[in-house]
PDB file of N, CA and C in Angstrom:
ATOM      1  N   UNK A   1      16.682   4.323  -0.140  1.00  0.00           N
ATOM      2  CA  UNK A   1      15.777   3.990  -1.222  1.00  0.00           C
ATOM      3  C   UNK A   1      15.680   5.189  -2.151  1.00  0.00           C
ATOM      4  N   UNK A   2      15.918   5.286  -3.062  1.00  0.00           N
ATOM      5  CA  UNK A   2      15.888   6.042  -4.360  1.00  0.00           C
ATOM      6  C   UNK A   2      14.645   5.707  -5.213  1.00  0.00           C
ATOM      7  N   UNK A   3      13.706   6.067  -5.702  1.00  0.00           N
ATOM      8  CA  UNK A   3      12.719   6.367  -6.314  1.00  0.00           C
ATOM      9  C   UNK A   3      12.070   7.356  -6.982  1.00  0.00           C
ATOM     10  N   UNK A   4      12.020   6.802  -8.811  1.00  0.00           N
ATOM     11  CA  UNK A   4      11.220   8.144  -9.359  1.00  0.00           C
ATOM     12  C   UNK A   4       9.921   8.605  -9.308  1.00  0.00           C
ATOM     13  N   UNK A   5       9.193   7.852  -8.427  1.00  0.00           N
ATOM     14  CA  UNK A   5       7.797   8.103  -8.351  1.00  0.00           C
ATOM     15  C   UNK A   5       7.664   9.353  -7.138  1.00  0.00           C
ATOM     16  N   UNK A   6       6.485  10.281  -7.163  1.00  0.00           N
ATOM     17  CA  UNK A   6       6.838  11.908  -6.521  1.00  0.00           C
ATOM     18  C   UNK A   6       5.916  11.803  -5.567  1.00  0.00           C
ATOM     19  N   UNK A   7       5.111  10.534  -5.588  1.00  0.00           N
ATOM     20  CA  UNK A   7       4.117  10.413  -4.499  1.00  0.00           C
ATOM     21  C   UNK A   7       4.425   9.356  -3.879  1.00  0.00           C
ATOM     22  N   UNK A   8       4.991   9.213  -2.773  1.00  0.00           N
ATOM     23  CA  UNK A   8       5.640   8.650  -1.831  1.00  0.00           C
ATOM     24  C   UNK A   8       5.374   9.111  -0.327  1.00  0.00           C
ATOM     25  N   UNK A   9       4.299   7.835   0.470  1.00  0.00           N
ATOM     26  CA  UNK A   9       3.862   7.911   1.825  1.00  0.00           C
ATOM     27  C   UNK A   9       4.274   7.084   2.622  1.00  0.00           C
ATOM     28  N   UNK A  10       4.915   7.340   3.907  1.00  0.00           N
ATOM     29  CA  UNK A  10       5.498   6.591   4.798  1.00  0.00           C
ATOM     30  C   UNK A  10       3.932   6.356   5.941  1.00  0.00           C
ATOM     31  N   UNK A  11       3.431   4.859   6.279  1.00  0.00           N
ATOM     32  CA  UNK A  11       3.046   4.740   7.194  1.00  0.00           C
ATOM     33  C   UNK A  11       2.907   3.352   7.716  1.00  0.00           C
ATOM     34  N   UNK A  12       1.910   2.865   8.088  1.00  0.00           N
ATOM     35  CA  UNK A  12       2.197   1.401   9.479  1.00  0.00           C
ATOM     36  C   UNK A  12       0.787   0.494   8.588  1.00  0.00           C
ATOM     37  N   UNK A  13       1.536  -0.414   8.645  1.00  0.00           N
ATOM     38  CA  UNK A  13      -0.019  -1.739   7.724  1.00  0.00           C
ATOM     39  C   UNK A  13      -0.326  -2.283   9.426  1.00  0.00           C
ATOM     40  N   UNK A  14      -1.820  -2.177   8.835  1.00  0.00           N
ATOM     41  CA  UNK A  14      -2.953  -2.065   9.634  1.00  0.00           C
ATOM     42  C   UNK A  14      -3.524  -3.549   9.345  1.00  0.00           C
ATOM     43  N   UNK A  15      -3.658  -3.990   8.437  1.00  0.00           N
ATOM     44  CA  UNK A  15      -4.247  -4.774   8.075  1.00  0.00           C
ATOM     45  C   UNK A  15      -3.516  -5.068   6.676  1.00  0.00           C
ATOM     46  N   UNK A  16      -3.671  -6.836   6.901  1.00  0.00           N
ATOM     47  CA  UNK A  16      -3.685  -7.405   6.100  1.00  0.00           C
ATOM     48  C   UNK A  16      -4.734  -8.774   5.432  1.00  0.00           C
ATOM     49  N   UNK A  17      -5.276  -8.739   4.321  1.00  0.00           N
ATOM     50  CA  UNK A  17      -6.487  -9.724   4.290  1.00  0.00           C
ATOM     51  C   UNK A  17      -5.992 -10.733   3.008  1.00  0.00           C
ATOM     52  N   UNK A  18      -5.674 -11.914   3.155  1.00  0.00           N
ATOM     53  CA  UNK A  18      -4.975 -12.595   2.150  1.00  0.00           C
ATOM     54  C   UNK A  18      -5.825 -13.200   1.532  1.00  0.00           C
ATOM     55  N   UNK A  19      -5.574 -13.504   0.099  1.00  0.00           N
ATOM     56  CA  UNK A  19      -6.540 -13.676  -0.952  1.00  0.00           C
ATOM     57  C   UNK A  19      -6.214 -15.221  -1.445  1.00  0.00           C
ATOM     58  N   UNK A  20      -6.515 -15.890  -2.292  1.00  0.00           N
ATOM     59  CA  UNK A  20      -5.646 -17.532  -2.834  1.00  0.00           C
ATOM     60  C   UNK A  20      -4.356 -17.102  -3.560  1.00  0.00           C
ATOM     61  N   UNK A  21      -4.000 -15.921  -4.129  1.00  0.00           N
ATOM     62  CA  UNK A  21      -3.085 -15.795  -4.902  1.00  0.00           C
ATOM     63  C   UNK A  21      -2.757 -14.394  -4.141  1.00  0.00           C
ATOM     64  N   UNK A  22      -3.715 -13.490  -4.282  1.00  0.00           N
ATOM     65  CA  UNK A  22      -3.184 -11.376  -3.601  1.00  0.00           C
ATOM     66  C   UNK A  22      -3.455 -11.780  -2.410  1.00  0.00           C
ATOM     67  N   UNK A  23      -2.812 -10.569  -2.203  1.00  0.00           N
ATOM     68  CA  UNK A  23      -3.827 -10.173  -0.683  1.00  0.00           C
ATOM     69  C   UNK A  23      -3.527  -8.335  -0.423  1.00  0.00           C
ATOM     70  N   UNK A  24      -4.917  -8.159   0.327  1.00  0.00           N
ATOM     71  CA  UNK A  24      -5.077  -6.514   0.161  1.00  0.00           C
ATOM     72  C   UNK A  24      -3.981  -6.412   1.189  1.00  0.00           C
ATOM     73  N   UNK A  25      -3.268  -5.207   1.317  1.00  0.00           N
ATOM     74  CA  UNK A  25      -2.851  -4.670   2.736  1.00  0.00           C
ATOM     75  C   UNK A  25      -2.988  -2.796   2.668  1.00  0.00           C
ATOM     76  N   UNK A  26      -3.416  -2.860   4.080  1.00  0.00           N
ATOM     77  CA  UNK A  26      -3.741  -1.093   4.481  1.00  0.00           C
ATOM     78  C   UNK A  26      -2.841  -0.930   5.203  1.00  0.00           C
ATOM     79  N   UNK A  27      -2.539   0.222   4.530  1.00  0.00           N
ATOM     80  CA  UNK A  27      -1.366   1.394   5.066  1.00  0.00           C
ATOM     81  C   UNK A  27      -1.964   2.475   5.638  1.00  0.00           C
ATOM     82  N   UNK A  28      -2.025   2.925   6.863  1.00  0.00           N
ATOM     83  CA  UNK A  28      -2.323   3.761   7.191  1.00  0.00           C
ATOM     84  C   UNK A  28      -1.272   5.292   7.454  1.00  0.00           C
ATOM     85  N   UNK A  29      -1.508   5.972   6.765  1.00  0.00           N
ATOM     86  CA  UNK A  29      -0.740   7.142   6.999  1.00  0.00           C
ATOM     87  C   UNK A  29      -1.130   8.276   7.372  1.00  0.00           C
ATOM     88  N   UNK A  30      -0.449   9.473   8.156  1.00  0.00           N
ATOM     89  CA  UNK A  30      -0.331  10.772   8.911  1.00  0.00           C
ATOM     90  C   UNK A  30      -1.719  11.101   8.959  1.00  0.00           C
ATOM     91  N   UNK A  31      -2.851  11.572   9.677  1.00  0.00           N
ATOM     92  CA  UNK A  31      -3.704  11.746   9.733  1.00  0.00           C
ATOM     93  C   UNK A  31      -5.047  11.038   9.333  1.00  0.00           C
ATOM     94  N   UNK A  32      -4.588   9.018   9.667  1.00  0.00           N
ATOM     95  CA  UNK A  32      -5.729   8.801   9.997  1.00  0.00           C
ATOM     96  C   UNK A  32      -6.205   8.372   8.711  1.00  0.00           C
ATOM     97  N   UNK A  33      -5.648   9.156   7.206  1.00  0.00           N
ATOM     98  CA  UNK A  33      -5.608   8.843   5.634  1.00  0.00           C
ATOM     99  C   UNK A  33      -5.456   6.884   5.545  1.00  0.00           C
ATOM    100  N   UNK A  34      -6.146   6.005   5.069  1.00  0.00           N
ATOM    101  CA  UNK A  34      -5.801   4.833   4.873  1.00  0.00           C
ATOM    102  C   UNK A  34      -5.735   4.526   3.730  1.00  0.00           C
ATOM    103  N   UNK A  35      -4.537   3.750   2.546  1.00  0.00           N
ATOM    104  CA  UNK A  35      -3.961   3.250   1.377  1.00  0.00           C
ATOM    105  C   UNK A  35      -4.213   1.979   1.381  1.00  0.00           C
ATOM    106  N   UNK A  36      -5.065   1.046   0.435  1.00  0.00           N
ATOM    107  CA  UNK A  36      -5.138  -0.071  -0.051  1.00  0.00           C
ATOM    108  C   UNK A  36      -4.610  -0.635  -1.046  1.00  0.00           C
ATOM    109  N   UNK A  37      -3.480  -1.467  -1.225  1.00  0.00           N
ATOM    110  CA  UNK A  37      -2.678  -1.903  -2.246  1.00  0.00           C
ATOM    111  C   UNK A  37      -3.378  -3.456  -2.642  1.00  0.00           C
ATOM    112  N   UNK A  38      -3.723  -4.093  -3.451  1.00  0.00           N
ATOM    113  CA  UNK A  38      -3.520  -5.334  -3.884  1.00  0.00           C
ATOM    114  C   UNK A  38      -2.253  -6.348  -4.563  1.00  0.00           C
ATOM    115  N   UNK A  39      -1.457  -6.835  -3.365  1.00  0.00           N
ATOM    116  CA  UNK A  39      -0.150  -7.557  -4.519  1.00  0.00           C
ATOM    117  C   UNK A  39      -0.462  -8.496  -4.000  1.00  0.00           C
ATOM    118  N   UNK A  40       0.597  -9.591  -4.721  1.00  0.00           N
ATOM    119  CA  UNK A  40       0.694 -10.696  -4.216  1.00  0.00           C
ATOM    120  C   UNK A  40       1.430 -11.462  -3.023  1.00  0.00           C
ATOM    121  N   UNK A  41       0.492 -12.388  -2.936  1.00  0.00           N
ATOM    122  CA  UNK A  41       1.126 -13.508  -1.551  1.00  0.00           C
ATOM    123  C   UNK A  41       2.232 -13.118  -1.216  1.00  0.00           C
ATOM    124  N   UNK A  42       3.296 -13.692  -2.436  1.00  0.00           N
ATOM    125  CA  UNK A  42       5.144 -13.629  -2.379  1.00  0.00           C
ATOM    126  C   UNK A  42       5.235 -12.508  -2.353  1.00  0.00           C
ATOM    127  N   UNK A  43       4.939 -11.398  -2.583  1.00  0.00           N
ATOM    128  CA  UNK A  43       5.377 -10.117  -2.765  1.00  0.00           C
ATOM    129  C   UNK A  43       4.993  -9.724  -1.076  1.00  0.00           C
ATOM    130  N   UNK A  44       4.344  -9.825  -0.318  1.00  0.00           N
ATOM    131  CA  UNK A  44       3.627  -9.855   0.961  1.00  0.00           C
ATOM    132  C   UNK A  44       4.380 -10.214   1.721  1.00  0.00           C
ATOM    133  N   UNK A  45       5.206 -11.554   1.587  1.00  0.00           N
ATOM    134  CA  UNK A  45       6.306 -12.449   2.378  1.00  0.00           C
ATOM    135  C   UNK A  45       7.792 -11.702   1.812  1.00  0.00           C
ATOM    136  N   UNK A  46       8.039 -11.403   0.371  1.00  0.00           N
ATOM    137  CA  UNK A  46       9.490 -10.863   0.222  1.00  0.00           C
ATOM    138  C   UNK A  46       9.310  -9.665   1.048  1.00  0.00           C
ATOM    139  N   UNK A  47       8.539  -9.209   0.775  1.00  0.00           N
ATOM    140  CA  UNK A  47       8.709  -7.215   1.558  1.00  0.00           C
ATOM    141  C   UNK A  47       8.580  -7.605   3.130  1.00  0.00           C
ATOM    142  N   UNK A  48       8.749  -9.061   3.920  1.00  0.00           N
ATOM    143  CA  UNK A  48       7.963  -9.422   5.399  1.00  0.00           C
ATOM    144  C   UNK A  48       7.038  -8.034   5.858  1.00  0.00           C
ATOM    145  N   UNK A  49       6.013  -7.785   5.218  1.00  0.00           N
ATOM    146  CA  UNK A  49       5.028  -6.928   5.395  1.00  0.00           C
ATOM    147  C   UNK A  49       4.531  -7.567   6.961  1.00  0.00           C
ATOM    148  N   UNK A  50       3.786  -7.324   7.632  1.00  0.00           N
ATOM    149  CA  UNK A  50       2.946  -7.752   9.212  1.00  0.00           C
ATOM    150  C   UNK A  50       2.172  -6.450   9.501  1.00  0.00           C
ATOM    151  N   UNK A  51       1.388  -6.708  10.493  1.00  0.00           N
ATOM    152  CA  UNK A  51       0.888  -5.169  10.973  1.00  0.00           C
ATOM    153  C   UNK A  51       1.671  -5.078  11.878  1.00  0.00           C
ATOM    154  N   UNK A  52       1.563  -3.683  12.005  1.00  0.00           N
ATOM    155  CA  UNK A  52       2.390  -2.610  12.400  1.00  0.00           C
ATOM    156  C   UNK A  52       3.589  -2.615  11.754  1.00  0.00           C
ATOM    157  N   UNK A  53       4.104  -2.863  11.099  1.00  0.00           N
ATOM    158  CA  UNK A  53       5.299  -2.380  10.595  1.00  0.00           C
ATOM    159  C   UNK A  53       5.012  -1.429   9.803  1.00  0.00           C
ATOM    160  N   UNK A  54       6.583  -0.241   9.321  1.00  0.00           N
ATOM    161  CA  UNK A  54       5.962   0.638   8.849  1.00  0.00           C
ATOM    162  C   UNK A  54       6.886   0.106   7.529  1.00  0.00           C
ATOM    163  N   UNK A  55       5.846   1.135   6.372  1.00  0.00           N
ATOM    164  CA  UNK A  55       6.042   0.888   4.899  1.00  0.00           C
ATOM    165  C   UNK A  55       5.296   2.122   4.080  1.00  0.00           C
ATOM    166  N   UNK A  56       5.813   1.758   3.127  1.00  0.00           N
ATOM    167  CA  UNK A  56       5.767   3.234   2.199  1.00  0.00           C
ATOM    168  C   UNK A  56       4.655   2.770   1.081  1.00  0.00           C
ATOM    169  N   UNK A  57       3.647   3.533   0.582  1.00  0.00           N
ATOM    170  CA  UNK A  57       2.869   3.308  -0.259  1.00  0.00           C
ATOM    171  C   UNK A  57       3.327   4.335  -1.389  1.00  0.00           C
ATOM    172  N   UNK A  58       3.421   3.874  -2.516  1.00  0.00           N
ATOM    173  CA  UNK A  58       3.752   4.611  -3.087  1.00  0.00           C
ATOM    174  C   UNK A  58       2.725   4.629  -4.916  1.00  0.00           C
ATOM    175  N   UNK A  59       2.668   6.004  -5.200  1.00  0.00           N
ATOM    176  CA  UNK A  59       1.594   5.503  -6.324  1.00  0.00           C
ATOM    177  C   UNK A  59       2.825   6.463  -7.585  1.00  0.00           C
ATOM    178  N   UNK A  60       2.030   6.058  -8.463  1.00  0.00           N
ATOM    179  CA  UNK A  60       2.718   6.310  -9.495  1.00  0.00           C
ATOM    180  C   UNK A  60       1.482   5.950 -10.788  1.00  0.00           C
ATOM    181  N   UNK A  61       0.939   6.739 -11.508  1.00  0.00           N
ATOM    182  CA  UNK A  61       0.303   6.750 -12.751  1.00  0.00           C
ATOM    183  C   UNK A  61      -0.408   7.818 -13.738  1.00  0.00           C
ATOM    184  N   UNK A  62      -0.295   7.041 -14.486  1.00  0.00           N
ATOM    185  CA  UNK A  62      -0.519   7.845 -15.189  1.00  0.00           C
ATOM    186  C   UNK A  62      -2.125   8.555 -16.102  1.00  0.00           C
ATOM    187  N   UNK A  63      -2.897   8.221 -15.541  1.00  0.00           N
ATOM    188  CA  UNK A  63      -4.123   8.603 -15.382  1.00  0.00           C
ATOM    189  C   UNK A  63      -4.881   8.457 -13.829  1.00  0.00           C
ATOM    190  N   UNK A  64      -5.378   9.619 -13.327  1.00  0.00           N
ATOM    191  CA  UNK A  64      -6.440   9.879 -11.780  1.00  0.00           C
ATOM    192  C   UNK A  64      -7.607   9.934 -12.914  1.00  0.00           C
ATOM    193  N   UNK A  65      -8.641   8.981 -12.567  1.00  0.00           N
ATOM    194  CA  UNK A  65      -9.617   9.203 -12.734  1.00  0.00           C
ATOM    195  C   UNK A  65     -10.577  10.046 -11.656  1.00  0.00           C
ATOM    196  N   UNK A  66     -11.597  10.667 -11.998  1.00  0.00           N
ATOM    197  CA  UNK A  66     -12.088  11.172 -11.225  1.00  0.00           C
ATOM    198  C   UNK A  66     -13.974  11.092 -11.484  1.00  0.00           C
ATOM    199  N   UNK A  67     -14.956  10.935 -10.565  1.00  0.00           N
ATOM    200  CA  UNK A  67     -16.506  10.593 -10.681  1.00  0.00           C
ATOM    201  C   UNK A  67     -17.588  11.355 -10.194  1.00  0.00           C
ATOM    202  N   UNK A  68     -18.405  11.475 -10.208  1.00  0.00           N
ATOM    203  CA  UNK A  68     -19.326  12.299  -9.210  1.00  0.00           C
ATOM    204  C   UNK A  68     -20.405  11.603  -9.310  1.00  0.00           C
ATOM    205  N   UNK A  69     -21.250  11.703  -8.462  1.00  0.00           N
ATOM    206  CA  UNK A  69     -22.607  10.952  -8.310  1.00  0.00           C
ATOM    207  C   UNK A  69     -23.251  11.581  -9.314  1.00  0.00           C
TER     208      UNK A  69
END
């Protein structure tokens, strides 16, 4: 897999919670860190996502917002 995005995490979906159209899935990676993606259904079934399998979360953008109480 070749990719220009520089933030790239390998870990195991934990969960998956399916939506009428998305559905969330958690990636859990190296220390316990957990990643929440929202795609869709088909996108869920093309990638055969399941728990425990492992998969890469990967972000890419171009604005981090950031908040404070």
């Amino acid at each position: 897999m070749k990719i220009s995005a520089r933030n790239v995490f390998k870990g195991k979906v934990i969960q998956i919670t399916e939506g009428a159209v998305n559905s969330e899935v958690i990636i859990e990676l190296q220390g316990g860190i957990k990643m929440a993606s929202v795609i869709t259904k088909e996108s869920v079934k093309n990638l055969g996502l399941q728990v425990g399998k492992e998969a890469y979360s990967i972000v890419k953008a171009s604005n981090v917002l950031v908040a404070v109480e």
